[in-house]
C-alpha atoms as a PDB file:
ATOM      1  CA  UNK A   1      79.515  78.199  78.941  1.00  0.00           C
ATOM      2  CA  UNK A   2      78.591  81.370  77.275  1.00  0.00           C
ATOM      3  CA  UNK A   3      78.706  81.851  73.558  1.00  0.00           C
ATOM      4  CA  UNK A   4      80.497  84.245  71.902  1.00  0.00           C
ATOM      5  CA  UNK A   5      79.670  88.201  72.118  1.00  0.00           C
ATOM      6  CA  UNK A   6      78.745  89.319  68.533  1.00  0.00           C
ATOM      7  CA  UNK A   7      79.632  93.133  69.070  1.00  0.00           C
ATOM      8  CA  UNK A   8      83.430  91.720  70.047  1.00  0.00           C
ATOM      9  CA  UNK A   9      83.307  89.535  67.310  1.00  0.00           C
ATOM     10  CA  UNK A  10      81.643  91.741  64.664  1.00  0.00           C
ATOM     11  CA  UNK A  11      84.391  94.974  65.807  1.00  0.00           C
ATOM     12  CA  UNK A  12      87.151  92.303  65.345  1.00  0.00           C
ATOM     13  CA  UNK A  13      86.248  91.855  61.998  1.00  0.00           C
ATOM     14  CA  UNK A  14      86.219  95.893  61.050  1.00  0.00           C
ATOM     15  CA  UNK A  15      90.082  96.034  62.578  1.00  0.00           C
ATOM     16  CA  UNK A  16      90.614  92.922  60.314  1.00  0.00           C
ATOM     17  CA  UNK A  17      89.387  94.124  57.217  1.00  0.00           C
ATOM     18  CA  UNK A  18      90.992  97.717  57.812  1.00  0.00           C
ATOM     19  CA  UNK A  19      93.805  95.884  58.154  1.00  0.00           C
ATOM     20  CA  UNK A  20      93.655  93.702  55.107  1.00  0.00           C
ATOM     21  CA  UNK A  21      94.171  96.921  52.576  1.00  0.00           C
ATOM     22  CA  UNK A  22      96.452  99.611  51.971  1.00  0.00           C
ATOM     23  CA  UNK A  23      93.648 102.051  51.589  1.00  0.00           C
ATOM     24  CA  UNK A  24      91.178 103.506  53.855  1.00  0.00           C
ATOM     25  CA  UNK A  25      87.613 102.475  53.664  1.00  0.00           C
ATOM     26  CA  UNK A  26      84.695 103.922  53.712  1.00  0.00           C
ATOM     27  CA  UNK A  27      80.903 103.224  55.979  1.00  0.00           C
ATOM     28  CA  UNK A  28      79.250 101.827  53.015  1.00  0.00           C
ATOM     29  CA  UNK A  29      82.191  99.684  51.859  1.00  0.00           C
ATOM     30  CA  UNK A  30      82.670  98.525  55.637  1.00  0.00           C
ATOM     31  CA  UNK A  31      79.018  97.586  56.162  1.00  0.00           C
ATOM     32  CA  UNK A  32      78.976  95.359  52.932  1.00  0.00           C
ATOM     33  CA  UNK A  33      81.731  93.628  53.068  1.00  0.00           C
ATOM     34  CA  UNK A  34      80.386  92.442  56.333  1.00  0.00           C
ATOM     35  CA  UNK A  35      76.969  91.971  55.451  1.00  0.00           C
ATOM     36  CA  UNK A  36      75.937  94.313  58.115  1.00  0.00           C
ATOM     37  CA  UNK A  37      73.164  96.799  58.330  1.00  0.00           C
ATOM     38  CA  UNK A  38      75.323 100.661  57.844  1.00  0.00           C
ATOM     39  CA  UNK A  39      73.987 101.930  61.608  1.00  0.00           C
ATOM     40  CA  UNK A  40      75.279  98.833  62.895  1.00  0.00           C
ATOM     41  CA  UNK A  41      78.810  99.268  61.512  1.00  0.00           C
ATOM     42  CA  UNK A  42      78.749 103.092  61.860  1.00  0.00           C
ATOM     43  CA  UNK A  43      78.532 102.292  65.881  1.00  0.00           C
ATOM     44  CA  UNK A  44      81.038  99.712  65.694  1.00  0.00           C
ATOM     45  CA  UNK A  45      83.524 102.177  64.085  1.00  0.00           C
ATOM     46  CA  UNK A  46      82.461 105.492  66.050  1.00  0.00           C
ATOM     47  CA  UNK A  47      83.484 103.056  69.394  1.00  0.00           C
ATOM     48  CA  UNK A  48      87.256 101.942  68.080  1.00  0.00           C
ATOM     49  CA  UNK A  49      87.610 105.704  66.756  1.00  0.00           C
ATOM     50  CA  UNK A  50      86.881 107.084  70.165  1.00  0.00           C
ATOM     51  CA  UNK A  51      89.153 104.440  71.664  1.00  0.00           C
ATOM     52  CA  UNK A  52      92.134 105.405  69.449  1.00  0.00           C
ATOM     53  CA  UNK A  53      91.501 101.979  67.445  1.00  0.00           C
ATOM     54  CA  UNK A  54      90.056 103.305  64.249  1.00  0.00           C
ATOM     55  CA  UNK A  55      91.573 106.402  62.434  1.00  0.00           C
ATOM     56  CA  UNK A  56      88.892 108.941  60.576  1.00  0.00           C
ATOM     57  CA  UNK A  57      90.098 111.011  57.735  1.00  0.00           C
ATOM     58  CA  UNK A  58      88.708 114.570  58.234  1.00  0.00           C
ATOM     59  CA  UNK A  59      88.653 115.426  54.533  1.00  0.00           C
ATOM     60  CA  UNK A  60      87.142 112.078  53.037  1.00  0.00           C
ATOM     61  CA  UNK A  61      85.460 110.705  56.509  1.00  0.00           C
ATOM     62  CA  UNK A  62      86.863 107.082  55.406  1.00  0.00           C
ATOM     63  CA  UNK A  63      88.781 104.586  58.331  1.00  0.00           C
ATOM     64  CA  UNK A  64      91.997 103.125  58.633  1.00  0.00           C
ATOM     65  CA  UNK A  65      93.908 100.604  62.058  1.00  0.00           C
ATOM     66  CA  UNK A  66      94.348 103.952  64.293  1.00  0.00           C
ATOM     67  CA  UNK A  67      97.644 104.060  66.251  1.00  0.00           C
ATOM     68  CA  UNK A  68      96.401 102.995  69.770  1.00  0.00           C
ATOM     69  CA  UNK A  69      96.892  99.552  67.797  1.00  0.00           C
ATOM     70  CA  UNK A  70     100.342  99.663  67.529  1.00  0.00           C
ATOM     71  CA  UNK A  71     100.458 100.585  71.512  1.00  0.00           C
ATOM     72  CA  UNK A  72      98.826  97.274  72.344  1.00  0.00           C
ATOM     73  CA  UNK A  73     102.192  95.593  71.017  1.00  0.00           C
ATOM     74  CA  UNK A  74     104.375  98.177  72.603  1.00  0.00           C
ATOM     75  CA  UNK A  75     103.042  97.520  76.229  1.00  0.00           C
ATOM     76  CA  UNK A  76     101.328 100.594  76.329  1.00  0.00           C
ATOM     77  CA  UNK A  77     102.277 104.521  75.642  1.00  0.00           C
ATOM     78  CA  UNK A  78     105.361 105.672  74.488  1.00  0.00           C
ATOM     79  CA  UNK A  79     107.289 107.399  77.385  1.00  0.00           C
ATOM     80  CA  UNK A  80     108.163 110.067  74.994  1.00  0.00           C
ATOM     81  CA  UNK A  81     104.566 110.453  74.036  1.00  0.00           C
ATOM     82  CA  UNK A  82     103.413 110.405  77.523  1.00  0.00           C
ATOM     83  CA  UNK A  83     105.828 113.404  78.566  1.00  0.00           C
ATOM     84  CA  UNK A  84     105.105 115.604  75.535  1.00  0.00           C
ATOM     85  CA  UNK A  85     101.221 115.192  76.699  1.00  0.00           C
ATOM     86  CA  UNK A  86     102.175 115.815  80.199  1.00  0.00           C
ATOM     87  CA  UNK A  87     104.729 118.126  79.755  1.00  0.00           C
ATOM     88  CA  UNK A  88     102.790 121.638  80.593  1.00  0.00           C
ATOM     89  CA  UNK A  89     100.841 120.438  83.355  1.00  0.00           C
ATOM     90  CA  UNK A  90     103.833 119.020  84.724  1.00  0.00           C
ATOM     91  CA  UNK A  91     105.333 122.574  84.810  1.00  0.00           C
ATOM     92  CA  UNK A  92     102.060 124.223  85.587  1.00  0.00           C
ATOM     93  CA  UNK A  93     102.247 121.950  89.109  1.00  0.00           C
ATOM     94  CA  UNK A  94     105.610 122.772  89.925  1.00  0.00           C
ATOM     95  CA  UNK A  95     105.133 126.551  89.673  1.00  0.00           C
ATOM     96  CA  UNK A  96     101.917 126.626  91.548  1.00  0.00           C
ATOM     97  CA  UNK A  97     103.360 124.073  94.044  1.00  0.00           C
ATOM     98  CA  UNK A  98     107.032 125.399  94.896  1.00  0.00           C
ATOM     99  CA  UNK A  99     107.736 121.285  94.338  1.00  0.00           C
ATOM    100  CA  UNK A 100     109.683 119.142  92.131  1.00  0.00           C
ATOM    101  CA  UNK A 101     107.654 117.208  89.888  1.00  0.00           C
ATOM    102  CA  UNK A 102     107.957 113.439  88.552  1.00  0.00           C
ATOM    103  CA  UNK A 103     106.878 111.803  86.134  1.00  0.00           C
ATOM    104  CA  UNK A 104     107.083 108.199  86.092  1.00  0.00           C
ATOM    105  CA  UNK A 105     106.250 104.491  84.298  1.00  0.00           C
ATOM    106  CA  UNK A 106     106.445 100.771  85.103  1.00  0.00           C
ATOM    107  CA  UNK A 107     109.645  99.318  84.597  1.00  0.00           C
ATOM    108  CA  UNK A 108     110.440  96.136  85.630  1.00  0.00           C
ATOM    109  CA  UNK A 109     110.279  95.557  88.902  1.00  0.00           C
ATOM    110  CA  UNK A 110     110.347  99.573  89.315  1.00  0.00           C
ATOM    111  CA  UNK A 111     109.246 103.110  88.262  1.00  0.00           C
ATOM    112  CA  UNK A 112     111.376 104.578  85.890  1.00  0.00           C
ATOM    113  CA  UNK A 113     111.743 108.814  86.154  1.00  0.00           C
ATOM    114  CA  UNK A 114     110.886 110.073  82.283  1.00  0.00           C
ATOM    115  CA  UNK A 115     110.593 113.383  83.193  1.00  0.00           C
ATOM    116  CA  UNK A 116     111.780 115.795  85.767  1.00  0.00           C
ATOM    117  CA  UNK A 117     110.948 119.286  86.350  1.00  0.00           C
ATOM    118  CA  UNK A 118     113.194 121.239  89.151  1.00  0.00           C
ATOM    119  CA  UNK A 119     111.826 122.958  92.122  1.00  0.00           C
ATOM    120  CA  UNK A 120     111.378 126.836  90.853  1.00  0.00           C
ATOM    121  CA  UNK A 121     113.196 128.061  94.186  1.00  0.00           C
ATOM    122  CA  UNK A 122     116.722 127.961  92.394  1.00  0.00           C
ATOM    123  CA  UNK A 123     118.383 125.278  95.014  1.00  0.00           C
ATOM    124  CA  UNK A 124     121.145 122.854  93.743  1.00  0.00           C
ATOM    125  CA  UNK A 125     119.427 120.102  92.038  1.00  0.00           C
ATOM    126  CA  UNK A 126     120.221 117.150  89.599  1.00  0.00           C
ATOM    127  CA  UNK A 127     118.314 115.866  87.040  1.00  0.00           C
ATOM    128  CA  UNK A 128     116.814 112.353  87.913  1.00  0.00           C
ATOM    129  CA  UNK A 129     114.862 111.619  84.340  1.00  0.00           C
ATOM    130  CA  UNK A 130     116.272 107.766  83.703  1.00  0.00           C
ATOM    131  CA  UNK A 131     116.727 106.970  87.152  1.00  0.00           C
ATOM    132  CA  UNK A 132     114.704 103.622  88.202  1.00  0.00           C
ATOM    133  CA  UNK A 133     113.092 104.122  91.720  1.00  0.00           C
ATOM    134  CA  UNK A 134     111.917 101.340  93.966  1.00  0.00           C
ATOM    135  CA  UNK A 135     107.962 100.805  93.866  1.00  0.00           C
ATOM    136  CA  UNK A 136     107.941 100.262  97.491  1.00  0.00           C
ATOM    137  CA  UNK A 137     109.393 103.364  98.683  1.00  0.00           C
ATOM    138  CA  UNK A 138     108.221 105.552  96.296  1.00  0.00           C
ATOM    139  CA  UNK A 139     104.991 107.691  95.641  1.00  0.00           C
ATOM    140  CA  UNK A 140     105.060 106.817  92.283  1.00  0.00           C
ATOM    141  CA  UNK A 141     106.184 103.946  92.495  1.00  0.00           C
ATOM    142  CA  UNK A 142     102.893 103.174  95.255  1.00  0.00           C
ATOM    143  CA  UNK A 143     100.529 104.675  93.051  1.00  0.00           C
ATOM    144  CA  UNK A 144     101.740 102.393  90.236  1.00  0.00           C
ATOM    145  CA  UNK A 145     101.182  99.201  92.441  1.00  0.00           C
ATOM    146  CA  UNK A 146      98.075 100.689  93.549  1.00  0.00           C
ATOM    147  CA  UNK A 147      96.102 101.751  89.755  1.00  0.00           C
ATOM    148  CA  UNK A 148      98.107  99.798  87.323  1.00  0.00           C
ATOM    149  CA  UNK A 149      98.607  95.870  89.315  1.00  0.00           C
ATOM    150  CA  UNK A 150      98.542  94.235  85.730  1.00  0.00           C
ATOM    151  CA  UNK A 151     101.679  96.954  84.925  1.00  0.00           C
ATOM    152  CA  UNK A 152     103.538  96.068  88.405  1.00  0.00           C
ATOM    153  CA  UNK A 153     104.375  92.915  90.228  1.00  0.00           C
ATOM    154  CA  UNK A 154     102.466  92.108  93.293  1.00  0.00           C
ATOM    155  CA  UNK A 155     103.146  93.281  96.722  1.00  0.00           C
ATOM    156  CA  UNK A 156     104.635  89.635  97.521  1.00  0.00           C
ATOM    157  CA  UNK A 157     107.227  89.603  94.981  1.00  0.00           C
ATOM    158  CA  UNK A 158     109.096  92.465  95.590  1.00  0.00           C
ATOM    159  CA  UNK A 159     112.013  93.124  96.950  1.00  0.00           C
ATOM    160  CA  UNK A 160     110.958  95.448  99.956  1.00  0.00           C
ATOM    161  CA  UNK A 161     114.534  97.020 100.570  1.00  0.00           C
ATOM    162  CA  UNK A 162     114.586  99.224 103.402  1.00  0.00           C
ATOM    163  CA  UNK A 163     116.001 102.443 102.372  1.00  0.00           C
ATOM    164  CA  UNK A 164     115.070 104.664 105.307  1.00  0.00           C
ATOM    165  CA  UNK A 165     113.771 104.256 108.992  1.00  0.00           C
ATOM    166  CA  UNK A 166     110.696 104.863 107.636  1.00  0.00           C
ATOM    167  CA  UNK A 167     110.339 102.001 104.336  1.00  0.00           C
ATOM    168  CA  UNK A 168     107.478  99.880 104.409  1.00  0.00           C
ATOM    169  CA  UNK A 169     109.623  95.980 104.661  1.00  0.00           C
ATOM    170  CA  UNK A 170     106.527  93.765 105.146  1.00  0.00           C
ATOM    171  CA  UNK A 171     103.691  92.944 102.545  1.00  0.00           C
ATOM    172  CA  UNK A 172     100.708  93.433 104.848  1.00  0.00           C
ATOM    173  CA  UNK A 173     102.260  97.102 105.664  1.00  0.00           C
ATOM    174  CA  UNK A 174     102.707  97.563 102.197  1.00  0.00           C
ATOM    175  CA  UNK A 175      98.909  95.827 101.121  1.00  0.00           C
ATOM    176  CA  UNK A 176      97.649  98.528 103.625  1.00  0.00           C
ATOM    177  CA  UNK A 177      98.929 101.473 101.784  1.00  0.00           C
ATOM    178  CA  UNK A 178      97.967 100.472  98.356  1.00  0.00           C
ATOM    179  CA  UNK A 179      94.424 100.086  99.792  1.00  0.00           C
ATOM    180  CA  UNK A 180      94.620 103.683 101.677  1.00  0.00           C
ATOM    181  CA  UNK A 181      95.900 105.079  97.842  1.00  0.00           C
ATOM    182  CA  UNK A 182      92.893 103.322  96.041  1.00  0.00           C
ATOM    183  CA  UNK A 183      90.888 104.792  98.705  1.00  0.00           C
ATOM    184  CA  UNK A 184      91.992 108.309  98.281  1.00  0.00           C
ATOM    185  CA  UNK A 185      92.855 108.469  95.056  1.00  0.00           C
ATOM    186  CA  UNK A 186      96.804 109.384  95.562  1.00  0.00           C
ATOM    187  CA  UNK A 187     100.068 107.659  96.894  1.00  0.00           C
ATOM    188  CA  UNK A 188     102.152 108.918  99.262  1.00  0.00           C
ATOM    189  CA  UNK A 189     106.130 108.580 100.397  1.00  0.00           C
ATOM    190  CA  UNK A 190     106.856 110.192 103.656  1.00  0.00           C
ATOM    191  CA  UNK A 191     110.545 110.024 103.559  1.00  0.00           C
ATOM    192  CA  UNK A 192     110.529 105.970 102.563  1.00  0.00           C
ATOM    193  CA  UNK A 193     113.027 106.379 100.269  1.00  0.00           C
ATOM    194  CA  UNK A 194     115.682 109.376 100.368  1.00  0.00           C
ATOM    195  CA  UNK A 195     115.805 110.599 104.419  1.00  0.00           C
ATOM    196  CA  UNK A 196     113.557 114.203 104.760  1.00  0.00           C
ATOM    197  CA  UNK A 197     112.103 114.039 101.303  1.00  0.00           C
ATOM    198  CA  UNK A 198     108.670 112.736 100.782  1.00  0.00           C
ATOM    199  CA  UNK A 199     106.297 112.883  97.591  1.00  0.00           C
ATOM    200  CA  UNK A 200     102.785 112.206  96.812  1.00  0.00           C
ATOM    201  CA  UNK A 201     101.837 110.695  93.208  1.00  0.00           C
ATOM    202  CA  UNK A 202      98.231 110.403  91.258  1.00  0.00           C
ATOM    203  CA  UNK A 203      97.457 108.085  88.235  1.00  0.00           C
ATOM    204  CA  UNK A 204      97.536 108.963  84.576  1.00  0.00           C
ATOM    205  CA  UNK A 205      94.793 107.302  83.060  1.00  0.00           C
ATOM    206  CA  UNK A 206      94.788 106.741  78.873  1.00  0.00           C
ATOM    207  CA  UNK A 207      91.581 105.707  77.220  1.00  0.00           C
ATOM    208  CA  UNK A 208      89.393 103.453  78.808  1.00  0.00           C
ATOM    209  CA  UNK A 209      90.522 104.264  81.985  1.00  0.00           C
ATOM    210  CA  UNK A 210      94.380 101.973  81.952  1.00  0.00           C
ATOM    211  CA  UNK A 211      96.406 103.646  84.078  1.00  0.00           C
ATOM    212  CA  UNK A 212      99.988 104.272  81.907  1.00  0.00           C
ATOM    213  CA  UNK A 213     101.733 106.512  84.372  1.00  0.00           C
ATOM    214  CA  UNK A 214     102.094 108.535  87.422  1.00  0.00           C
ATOM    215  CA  UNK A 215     102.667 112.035  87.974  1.00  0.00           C
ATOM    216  CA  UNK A 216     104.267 113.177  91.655  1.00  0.00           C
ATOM    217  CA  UNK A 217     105.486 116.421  93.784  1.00  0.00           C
ATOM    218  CA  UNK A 218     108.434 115.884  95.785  1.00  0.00           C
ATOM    219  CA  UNK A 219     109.871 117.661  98.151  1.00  0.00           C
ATOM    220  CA  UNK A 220     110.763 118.119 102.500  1.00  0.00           C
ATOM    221  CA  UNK A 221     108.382 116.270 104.174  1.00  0.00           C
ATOM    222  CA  UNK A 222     107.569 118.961 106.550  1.00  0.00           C
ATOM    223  CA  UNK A 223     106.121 120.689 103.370  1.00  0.00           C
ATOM    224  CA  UNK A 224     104.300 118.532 101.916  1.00  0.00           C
ATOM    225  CA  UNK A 225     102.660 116.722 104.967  1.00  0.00           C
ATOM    226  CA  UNK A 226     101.118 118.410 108.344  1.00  0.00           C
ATOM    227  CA  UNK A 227     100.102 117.359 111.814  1.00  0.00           C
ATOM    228  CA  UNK A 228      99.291 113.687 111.891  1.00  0.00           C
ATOM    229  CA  UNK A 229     101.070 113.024 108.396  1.00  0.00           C
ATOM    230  CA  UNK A 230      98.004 113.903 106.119  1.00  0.00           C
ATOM    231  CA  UNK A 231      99.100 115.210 102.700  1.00  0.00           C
ATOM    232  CA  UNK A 232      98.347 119.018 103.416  1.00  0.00           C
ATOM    233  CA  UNK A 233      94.564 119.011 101.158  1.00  0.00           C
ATOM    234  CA  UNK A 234      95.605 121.802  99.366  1.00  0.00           C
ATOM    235  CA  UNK A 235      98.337 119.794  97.649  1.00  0.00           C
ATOM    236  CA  UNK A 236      96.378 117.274  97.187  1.00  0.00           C
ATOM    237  CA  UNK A 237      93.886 119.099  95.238  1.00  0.00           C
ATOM    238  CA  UNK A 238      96.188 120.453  93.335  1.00  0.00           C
ATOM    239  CA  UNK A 239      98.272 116.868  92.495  1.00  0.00           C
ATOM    240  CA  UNK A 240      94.670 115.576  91.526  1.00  0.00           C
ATOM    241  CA  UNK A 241      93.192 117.990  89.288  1.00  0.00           C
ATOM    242  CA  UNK A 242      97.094 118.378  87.134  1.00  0.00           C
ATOM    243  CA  UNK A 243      96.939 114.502  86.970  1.00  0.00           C
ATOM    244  CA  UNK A 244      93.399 114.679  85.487  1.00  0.00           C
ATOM    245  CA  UNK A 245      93.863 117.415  82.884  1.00  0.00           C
ATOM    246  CA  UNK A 246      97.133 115.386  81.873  1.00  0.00           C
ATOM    247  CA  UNK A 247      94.692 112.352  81.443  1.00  0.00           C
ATOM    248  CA  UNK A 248      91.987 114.123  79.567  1.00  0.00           C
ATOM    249  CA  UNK A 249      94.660 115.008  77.558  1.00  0.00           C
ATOM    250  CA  UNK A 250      96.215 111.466  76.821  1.00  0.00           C
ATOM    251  CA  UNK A 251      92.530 110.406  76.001  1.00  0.00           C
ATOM    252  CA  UNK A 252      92.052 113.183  73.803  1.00  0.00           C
ATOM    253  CA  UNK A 253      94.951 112.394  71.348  1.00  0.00           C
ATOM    254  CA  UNK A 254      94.810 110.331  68.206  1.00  0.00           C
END
């Protein structure tokens, strides 16, 4: 068997020391209380900073436990935290698109809705932020089953509910569309779950590249997909590039 990694073991003993004090710490006091030379702890802090682990003070350049810490025992981003960050692009999309927009997060055994912006056209609609959506039927709820597996059960321990003519009710079916989402980098629902209405969904991506979330356009079917069922490319494009300025975003923040 291998031995232990020293970089692993060496940055788990900067979060504990951070963590043993009230105060924040600075290079020099970090490198000797762990014996080690100061460009080998300056790298080893510079890495958990940049991954939200570490805290920097601007002013006095010392470190302190940074709050993607305290995410670890929350199971991942706050769903308020998430929509704040995603909150403009999500509007953005819906203007440019003529679409409603999702936003949505592993629940258990589901995606659960945490934000909701309305189609800009100014038809009756009702607010579905809360609601918990089948991950079987759904684009988000596909794309979630698709980026984040660790986040979702697998494919052979759900409950595959047929909601429409159109639901995928067998695994293999259901294996085969994660793989085509993987492939192409989006999920899609044509009219799986609510009769007409059909959505396509991309990964949010925090940090290191963990999916937290998905971010969809919903809408007719007959709008959002063309001849042969392809997601009009267009759309697509557009679903894509809002899903990665929303993730630049979540790995830009403290």
């Amino acid at each position: 068997m291998p031995g232990a990694i020293q970089s692993i073991e060496r940055a788990a003993a900067v979060l504990r020391l951070l963590g043993s004090t009230d105060r924040p710490l600075g290079l020099n006091e970090l490198a000797a209380a762990l014996d080690l030379p100061r460009p080998t702890a300056h790298g080893i802090v510079r890495t958990l900073r940049d991954v939200g682990f570490v805290d920097q003070d601007a002013a006095s350049a010392r470190y302190r436990l940074g709050s993607a810490l305290h995410e670890l025992g929350r199971g991942g981003w706050d769903r308020h935290d998430l929509r704040a960050r995603a909150m403009n692009w999500a509007d953005s999309l819906a203007g440019s698109t003529g679409l409603a927009v999702h936003l949505g997060v592993a629940a258990t055994g589901a995606v659960r809705l945490v934000h909701h912006v309305f189609r800009p056209d100014g038809t009756p609609q009702r607010i579905r932020t809360g609601e918990e959506q089948p991950l079987h039927a759904t684009a988000l709820g596909k794309c979630l089953l698709a980026f984040a597996p660790v986040a979702t059960p697998p494919a052979r321990d759900l409950d595959l509910q047929r909601w429409t003519g159109r639901t995928c009710v067998t695994v293999a079916a259901l294996e085969a569309q994660l793989v085509l989402a993987r492939r192409r980098g989006w999920a899609s629902d044509t009219g799986e779950y609510e009769p007409d209405t059909g959505g396509a969904a991309a990964p949010l991506r925090a940090s290191g590249g963990i999916v937290v979330g998905a971010l969809g356009v919903v809408g007719p079917v007959e709008e959002l997909y063309g001849i042969g069922g392809e997601l009009r490319p267009w759309l697509a494009e557009q679903l894509v590039a809002a899903a990665r300025e929303v993730s630049a975003a979540l790995v830009a923040s403290p």
